[in-house]
C-alpha atoms as a PDB file:
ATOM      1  CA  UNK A   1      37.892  56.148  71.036  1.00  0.00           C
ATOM      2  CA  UNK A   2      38.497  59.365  70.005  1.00  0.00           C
ATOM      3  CA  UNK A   3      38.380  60.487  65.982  1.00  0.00           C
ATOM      4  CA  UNK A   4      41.858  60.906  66.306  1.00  0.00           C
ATOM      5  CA  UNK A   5      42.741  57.438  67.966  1.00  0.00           C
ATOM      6  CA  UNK A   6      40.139  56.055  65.011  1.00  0.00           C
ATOM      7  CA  UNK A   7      42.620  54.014  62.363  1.00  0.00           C
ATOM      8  CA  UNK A   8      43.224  55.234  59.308  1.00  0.00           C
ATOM      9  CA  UNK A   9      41.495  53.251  56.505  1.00  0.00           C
ATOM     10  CA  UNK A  10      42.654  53.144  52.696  1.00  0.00           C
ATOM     11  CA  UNK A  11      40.389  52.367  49.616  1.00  0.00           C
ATOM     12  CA  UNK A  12      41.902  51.607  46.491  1.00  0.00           C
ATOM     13  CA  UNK A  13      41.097  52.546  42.939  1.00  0.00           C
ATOM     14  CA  UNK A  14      42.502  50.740  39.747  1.00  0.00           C
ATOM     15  CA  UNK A  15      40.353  53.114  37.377  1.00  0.00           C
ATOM     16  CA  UNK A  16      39.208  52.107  33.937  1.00  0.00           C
ATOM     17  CA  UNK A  17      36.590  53.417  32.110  1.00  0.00           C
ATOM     18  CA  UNK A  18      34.388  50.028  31.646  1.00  0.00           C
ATOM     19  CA  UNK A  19      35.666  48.442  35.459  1.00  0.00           C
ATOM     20  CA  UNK A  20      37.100  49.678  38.794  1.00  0.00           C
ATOM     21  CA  UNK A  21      39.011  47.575  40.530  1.00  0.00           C
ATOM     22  CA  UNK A  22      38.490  48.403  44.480  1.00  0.00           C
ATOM     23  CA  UNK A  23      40.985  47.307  47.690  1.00  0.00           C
ATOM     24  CA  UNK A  24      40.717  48.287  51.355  1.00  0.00           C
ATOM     25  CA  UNK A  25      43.324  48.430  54.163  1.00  0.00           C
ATOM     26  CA  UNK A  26      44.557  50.165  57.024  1.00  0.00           C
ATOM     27  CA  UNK A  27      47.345  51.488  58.503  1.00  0.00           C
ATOM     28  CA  UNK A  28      47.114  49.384  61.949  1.00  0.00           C
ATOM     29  CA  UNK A  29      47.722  46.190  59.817  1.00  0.00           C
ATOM     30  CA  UNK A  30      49.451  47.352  56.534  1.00  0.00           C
ATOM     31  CA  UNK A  31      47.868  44.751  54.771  1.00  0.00           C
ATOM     32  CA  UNK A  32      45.386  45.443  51.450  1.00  0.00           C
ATOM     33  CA  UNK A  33      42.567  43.437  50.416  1.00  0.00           C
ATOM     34  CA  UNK A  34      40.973  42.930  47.271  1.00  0.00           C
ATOM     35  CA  UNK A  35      37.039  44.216  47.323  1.00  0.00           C
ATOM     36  CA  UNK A  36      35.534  43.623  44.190  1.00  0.00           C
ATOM     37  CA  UNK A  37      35.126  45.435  40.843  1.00  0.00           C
ATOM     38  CA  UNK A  38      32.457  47.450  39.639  1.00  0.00           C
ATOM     39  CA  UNK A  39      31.391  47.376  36.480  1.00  0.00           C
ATOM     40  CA  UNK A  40      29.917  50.613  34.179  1.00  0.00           C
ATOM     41  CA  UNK A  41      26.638  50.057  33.196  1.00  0.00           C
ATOM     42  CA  UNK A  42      25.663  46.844  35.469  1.00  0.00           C
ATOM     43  CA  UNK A  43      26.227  48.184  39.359  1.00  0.00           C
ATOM     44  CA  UNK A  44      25.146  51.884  38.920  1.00  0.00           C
ATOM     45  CA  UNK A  45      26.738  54.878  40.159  1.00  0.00           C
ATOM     46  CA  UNK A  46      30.302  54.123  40.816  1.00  0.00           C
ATOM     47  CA  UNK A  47      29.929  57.324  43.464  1.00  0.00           C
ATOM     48  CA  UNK A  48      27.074  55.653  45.348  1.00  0.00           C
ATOM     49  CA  UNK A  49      28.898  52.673  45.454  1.00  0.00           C
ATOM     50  CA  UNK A  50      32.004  53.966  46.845  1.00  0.00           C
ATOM     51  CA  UNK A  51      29.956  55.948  49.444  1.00  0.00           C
ATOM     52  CA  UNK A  52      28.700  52.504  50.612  1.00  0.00           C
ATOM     53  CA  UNK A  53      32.385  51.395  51.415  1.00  0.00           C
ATOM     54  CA  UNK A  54      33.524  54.678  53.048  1.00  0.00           C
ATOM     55  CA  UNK A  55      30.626  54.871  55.303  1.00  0.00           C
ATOM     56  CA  UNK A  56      30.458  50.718  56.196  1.00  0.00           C
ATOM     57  CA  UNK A  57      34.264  50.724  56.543  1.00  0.00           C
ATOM     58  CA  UNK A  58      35.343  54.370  57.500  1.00  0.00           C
ATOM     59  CA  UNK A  59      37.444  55.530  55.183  1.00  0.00           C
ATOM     60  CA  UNK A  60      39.565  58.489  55.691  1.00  0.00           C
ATOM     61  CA  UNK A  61      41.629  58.005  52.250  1.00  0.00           C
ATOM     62  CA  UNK A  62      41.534  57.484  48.711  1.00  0.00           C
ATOM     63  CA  UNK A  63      44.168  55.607  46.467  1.00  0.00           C
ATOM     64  CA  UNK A  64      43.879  55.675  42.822  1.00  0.00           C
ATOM     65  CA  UNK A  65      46.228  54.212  40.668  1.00  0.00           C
ATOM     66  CA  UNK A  66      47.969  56.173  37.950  1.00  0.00           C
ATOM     67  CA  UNK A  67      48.173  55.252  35.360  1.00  0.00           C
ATOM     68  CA  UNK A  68      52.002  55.724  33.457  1.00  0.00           C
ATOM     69  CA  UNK A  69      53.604  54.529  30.960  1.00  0.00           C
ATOM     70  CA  UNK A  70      56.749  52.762  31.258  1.00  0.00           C
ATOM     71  CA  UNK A  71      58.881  55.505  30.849  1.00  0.00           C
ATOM     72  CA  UNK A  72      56.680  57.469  33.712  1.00  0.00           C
ATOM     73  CA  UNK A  73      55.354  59.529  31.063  1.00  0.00           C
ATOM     74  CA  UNK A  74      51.318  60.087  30.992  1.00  0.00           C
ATOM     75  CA  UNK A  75      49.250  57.993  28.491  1.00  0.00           C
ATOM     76  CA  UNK A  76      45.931  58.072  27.514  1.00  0.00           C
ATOM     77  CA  UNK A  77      43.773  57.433  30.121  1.00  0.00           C
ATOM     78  CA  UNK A  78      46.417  59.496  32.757  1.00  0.00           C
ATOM     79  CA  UNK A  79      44.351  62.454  32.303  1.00  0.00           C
ATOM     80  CA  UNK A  80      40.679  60.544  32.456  1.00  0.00           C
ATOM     81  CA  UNK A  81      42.151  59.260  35.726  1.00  0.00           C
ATOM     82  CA  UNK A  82      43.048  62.370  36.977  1.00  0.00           C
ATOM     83  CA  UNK A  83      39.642  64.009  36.652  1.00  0.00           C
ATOM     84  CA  UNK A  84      38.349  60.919  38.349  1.00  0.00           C
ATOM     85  CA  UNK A  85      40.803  61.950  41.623  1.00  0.00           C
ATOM     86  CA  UNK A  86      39.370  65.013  41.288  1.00  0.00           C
ATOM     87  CA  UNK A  87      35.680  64.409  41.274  1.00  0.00           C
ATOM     88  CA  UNK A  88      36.366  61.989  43.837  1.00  0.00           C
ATOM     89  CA  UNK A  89      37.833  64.796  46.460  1.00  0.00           C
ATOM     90  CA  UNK A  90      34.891  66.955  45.546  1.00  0.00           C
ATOM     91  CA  UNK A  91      32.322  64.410  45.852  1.00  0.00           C
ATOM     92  CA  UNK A  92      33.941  62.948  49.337  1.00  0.00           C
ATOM     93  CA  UNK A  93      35.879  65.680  51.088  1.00  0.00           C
ATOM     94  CA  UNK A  94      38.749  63.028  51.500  1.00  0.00           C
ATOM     95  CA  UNK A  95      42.369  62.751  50.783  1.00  0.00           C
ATOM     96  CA  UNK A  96      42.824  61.370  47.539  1.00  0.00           C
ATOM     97  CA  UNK A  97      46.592  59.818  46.559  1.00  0.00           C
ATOM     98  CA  UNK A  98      47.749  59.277  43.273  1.00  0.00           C
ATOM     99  CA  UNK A  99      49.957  56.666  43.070  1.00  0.00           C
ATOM    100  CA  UNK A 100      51.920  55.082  40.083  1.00  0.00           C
ATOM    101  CA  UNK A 101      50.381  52.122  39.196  1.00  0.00           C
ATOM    102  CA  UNK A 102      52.535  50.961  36.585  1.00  0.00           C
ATOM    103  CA  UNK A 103      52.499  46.804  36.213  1.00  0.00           C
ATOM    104  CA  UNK A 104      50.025  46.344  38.640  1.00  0.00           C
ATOM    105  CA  UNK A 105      47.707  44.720  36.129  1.00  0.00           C
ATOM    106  CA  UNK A 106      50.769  42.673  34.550  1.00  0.00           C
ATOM    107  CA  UNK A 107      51.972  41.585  38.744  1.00  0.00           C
ATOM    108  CA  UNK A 108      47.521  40.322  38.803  1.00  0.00           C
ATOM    109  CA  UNK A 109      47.891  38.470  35.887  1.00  0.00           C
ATOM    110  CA  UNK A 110      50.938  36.684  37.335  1.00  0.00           C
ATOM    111  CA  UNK A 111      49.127  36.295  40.435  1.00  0.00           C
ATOM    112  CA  UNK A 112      45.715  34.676  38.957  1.00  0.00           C
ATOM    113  CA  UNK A 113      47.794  32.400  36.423  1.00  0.00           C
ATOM    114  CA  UNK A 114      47.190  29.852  38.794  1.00  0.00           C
ATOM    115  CA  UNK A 115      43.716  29.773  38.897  1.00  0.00           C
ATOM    116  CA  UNK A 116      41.672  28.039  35.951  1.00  0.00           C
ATOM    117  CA  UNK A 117      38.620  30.673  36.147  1.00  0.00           C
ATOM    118  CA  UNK A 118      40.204  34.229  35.801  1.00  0.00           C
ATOM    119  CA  UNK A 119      37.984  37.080  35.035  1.00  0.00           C
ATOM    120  CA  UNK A 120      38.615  40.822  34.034  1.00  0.00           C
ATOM    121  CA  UNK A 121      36.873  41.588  37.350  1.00  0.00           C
ATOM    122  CA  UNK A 122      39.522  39.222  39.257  1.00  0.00           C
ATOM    123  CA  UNK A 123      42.433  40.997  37.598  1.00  0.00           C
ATOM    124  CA  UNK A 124      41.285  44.265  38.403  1.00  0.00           C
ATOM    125  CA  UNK A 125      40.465  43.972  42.159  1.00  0.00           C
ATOM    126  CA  UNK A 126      43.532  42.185  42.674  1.00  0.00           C
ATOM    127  CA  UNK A 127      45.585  45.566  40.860  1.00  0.00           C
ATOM    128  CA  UNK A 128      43.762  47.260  43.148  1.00  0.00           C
ATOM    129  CA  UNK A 129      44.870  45.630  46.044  1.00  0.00           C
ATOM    130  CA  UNK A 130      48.361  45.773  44.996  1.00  0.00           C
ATOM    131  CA  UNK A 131      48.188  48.895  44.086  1.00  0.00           C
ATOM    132  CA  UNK A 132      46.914  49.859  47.648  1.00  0.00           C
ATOM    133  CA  UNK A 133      49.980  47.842  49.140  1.00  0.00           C
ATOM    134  CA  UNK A 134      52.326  49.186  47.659  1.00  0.00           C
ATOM    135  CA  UNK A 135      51.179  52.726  48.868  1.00  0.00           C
ATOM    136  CA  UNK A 136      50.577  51.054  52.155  1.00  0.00           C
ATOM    137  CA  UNK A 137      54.399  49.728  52.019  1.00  0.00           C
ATOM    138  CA  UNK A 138      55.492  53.281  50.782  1.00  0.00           C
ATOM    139  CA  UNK A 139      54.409  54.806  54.083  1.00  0.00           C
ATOM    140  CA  UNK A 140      56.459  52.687  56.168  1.00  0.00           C
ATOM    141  CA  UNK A 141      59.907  53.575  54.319  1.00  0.00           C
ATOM    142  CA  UNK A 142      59.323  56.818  53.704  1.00  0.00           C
ATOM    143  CA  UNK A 143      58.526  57.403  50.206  1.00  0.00           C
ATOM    144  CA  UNK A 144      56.777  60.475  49.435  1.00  0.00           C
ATOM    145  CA  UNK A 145      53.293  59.730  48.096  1.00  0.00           C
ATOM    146  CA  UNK A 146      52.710  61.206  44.317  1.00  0.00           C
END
């Protein structure tokens, strides 16, 4: 298999500054998958640990989640998350997308209502994985990627 028969794989981003939510998928099966937070503080460098998943699962792109507000305006953390993007293409010579992430933590929460032990860590891998599908749906119909 050649580098360009190789699939294109997606990681995921729902950036905070305490937790980041992570998802992988790929373009072969369009699906995302929830792949745990990390957490500032307790798991270390949030760079070494994304390394980890680009090397183990050959990533050739970067999704982070962008943080609007409803009106598709930028808030408060917009810009935080921004700079994060950036270091992230600097630090990985990948792609990086952003992509408007508005309600994905409000769709998770609907999602984990079901389930009697939710965590902060739950929510935010899960907006990371839908997050990640919805960019992953986006590039089946078309829709320019922001």
């Amino acid at each position: 298999m050649t580098a360009t028969d190789s699939p294109s794989v997606f990681l995921g981003l729902d950036y905070g500054l305490r937790r980041i939510g992570l998802a992988v998928g790929d373009l072969a099966q369009k699906l995302a998958f929830a792949h745990g937070t990390h957490v500032e503080g307790r798991d270390g460098s949030i760079f070494k640990h994304l390394l980890g998943i680009i090397e183990e699962r050959g990533v050739t792109t970067l999704v982070v989640g962008l943080p609007l507000k409803t009106d598709g305006t930028d808030g408060e953390i917009t810009g935080k998350t921004r700079r994060f993007a950036r270091r992230l293409e600097e630090e990985f010579s990948l792609p990086v997308s952003l992509w408007d992430e508005r309600f994905s933590s409000q769709e998770a929460d609907r999602w984990l209502q079901t389930k009697s032990k939710k965590s902060k860590e739950d929510r935010d891998s899960l907006a990371a994985e839908i997050i990640l599908q919805s960019y992953l749906d986006s590039l089946d119909s078309g829709e320019s990627t922001r």
